[in-house]
N, C-alpha and C. Protein backbone atom coordinates (compact mmCIF):
# COMPACT_ATOMS: atom_id res chain seq x y z
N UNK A 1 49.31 -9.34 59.90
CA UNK A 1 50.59 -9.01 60.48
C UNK A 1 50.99 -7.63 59.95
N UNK A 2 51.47 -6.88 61.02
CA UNK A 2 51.90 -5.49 60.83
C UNK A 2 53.48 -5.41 60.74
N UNK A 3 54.57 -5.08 59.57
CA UNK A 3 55.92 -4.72 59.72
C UNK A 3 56.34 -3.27 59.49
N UNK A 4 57.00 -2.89 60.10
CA UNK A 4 57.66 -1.57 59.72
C UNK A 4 58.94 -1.31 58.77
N UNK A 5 58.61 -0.26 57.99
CA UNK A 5 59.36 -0.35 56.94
C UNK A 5 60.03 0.93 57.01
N UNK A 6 61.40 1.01 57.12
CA UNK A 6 62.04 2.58 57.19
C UNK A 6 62.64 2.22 56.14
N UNK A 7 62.24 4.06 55.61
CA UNK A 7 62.98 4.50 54.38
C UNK A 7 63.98 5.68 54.94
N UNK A 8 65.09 5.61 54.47
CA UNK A 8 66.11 6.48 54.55
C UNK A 8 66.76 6.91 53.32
N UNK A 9 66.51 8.67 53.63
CA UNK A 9 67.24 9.39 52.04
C UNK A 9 68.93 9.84 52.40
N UNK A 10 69.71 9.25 51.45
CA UNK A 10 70.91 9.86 51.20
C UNK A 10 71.67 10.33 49.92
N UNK A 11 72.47 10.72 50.26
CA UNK A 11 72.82 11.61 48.75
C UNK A 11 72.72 10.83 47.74
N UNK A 12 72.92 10.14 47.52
CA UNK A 12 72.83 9.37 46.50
C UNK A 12 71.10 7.97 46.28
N UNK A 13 70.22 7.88 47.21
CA UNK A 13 69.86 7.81 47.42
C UNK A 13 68.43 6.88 48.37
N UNK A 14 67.97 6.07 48.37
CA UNK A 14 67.30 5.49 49.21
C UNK A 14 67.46 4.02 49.84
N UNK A 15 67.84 3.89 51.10
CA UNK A 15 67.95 3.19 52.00
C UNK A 15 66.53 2.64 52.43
N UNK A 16 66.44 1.50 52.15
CA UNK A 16 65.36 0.84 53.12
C UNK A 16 65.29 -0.67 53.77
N UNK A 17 64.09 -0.95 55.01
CA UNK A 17 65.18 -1.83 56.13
C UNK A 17 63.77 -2.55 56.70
N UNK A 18 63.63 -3.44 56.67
CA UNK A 18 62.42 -4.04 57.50
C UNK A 18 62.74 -4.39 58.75
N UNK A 19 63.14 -3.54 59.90
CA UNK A 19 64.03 -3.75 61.18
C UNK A 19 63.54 -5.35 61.60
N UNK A 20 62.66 -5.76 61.84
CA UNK A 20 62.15 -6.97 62.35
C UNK A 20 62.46 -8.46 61.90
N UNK A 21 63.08 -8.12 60.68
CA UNK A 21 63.76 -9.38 59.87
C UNK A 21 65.10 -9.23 59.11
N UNK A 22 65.70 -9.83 59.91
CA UNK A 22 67.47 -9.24 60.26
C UNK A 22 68.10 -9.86 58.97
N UNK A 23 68.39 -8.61 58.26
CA UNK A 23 69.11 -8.67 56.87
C UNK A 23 68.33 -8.37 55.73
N UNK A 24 66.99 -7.81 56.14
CA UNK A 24 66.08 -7.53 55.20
C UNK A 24 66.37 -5.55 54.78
N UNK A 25 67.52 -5.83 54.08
CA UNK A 25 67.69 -4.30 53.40
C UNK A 25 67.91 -3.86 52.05
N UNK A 26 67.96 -3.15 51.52
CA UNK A 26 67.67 -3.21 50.19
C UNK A 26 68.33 -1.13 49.82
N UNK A 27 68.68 -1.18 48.69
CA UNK A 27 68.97 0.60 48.17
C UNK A 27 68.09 0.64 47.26
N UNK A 28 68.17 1.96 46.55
CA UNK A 28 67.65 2.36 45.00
C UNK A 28 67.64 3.61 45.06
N UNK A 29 67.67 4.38 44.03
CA UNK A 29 67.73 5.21 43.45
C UNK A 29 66.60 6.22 43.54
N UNK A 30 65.54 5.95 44.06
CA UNK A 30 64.09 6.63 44.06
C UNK A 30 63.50 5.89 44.59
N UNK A 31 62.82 6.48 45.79
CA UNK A 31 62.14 6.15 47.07
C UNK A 31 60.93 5.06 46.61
N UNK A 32 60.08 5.41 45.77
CA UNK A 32 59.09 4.02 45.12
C UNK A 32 59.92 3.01 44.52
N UNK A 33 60.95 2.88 43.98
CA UNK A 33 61.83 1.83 43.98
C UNK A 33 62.64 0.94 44.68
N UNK A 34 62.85 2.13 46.45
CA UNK A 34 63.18 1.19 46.97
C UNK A 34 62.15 0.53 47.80
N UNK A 35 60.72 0.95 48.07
CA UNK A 35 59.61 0.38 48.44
C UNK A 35 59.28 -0.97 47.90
N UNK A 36 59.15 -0.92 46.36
CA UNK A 36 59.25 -2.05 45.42
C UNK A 36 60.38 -3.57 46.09
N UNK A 37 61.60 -2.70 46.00
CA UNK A 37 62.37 -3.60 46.35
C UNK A 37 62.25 -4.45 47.46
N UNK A 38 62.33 -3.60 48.62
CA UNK A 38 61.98 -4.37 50.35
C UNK A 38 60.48 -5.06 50.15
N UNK A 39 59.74 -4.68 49.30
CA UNK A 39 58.23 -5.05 49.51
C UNK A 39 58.58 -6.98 48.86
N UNK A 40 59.42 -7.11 47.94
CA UNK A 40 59.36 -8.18 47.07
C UNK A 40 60.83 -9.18 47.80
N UNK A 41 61.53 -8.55 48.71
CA UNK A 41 62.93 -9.05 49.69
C UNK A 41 61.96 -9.57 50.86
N UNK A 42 60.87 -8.98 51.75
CA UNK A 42 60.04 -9.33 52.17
C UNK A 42 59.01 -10.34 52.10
N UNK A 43 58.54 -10.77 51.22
CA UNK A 43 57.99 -12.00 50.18
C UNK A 43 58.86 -13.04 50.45
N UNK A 44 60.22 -12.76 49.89
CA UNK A 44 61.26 -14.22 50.07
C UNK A 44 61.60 -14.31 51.30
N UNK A 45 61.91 -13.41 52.50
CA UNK A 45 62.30 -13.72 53.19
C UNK A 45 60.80 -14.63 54.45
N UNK A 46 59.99 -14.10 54.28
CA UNK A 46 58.41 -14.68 54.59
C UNK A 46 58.23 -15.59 53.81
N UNK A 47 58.47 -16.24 52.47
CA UNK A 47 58.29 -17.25 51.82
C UNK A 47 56.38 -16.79 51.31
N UNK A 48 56.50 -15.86 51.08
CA UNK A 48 54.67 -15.48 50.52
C UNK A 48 55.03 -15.31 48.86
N UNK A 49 54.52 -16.37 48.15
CA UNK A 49 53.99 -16.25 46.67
C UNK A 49 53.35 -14.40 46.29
N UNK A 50 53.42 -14.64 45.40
CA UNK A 50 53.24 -13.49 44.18
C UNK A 50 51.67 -13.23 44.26
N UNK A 51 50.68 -14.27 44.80
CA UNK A 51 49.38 -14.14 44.98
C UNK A 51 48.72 -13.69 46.26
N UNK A 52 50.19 -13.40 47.29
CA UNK A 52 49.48 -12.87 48.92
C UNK A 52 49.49 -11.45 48.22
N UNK A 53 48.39 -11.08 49.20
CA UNK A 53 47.64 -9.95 48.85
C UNK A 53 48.49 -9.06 50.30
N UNK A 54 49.60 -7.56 49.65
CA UNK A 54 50.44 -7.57 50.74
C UNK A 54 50.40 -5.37 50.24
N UNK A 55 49.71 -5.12 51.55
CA UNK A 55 49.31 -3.29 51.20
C UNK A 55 50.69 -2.78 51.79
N UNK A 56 50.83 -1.43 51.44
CA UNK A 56 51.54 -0.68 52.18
C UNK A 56 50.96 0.23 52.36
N UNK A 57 51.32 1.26 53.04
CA UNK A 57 50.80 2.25 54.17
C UNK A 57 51.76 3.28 54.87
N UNK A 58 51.84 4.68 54.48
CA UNK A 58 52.73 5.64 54.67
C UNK A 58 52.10 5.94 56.31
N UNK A 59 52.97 5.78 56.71
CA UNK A 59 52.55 6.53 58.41
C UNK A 59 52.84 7.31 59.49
N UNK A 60 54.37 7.69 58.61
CA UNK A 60 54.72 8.76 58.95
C UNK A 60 56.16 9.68 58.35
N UNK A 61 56.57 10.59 58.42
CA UNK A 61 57.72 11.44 58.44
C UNK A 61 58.57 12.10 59.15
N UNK A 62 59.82 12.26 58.72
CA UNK A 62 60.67 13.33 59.42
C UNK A 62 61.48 13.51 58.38
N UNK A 63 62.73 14.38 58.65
CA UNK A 63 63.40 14.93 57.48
C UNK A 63 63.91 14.38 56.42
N UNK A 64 64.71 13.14 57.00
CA UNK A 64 65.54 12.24 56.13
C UNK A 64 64.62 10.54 56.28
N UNK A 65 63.86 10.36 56.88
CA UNK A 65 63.49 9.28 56.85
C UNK A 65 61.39 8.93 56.91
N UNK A 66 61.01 8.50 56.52
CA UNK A 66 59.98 7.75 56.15
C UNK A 66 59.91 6.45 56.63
N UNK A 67 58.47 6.01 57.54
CA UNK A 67 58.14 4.63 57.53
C UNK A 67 57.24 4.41 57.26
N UNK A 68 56.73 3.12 56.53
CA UNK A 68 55.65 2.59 56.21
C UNK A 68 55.48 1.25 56.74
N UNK A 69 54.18 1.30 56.42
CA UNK A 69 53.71 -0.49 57.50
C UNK A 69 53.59 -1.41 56.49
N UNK A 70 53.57 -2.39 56.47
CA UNK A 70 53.30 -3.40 55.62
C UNK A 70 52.39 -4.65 56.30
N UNK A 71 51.30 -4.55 55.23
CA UNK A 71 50.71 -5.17 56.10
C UNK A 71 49.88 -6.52 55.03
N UNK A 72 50.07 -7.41 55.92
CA UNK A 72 49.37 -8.49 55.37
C UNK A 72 49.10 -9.62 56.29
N UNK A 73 48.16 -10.94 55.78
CA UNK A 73 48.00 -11.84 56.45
C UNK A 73 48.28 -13.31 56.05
N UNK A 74 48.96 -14.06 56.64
CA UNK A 74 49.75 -15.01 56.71
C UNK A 74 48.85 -16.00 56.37
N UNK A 75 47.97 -16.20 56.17
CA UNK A 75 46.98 -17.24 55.45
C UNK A 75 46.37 -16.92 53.86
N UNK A 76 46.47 -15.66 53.38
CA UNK A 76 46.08 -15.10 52.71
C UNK A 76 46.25 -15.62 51.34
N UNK A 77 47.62 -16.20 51.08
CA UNK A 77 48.06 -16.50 49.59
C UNK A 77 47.64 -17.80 49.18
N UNK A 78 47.13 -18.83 49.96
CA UNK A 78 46.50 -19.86 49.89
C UNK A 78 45.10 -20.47 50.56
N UNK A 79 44.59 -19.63 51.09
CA UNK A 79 43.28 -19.70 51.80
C UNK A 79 42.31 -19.71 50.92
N UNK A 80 41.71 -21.62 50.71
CA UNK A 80 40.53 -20.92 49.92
C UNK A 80 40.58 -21.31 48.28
N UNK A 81 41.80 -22.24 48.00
CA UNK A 81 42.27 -22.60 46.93
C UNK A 81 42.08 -23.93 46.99
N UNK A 82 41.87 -24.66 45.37
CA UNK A 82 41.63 -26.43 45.60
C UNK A 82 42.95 -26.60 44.63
């Protein structure tokens, strides 16, 4: 599964939003922090353990904003376990 992840810079600083899962937003202070954040708000709101195997992926730019993909697979954190 592929999600999109917008990052948004403001003065104070980073906004980020997993548009596809409504209420999945998160701030911080520095752009890898707020990646961190949505990446682990994402987890709970998907219900995926600490053991799904979950990449990110920069894919593009413009002035004030950044998106990245997030990508993982929905069988992944328990596939394969006794």
């Amino acid at each position: 599964m592929v999600l999109d992840i917008i990052i948004s810079k403001a003065l104070d600083g980073y906004s980020a939003a997993i548009p596809s899962i409504n209420g999945c937003e998160t701030w911080a202070p520095k752009e890898d922090e707020a990646i961190e954040k949505i990446v682990s708000l994402a987890r709970y709101y998907l219900k995926l353990d600490e053991n799904h195997r979950i990449l990110v992926d920069k894919a593009g730019r413009s002035a004030c904003k950044s998106i990245y993909k997030l990508i993982f697979h929905l069988s992944d954190g328990k596939a394969g376990k006794s």
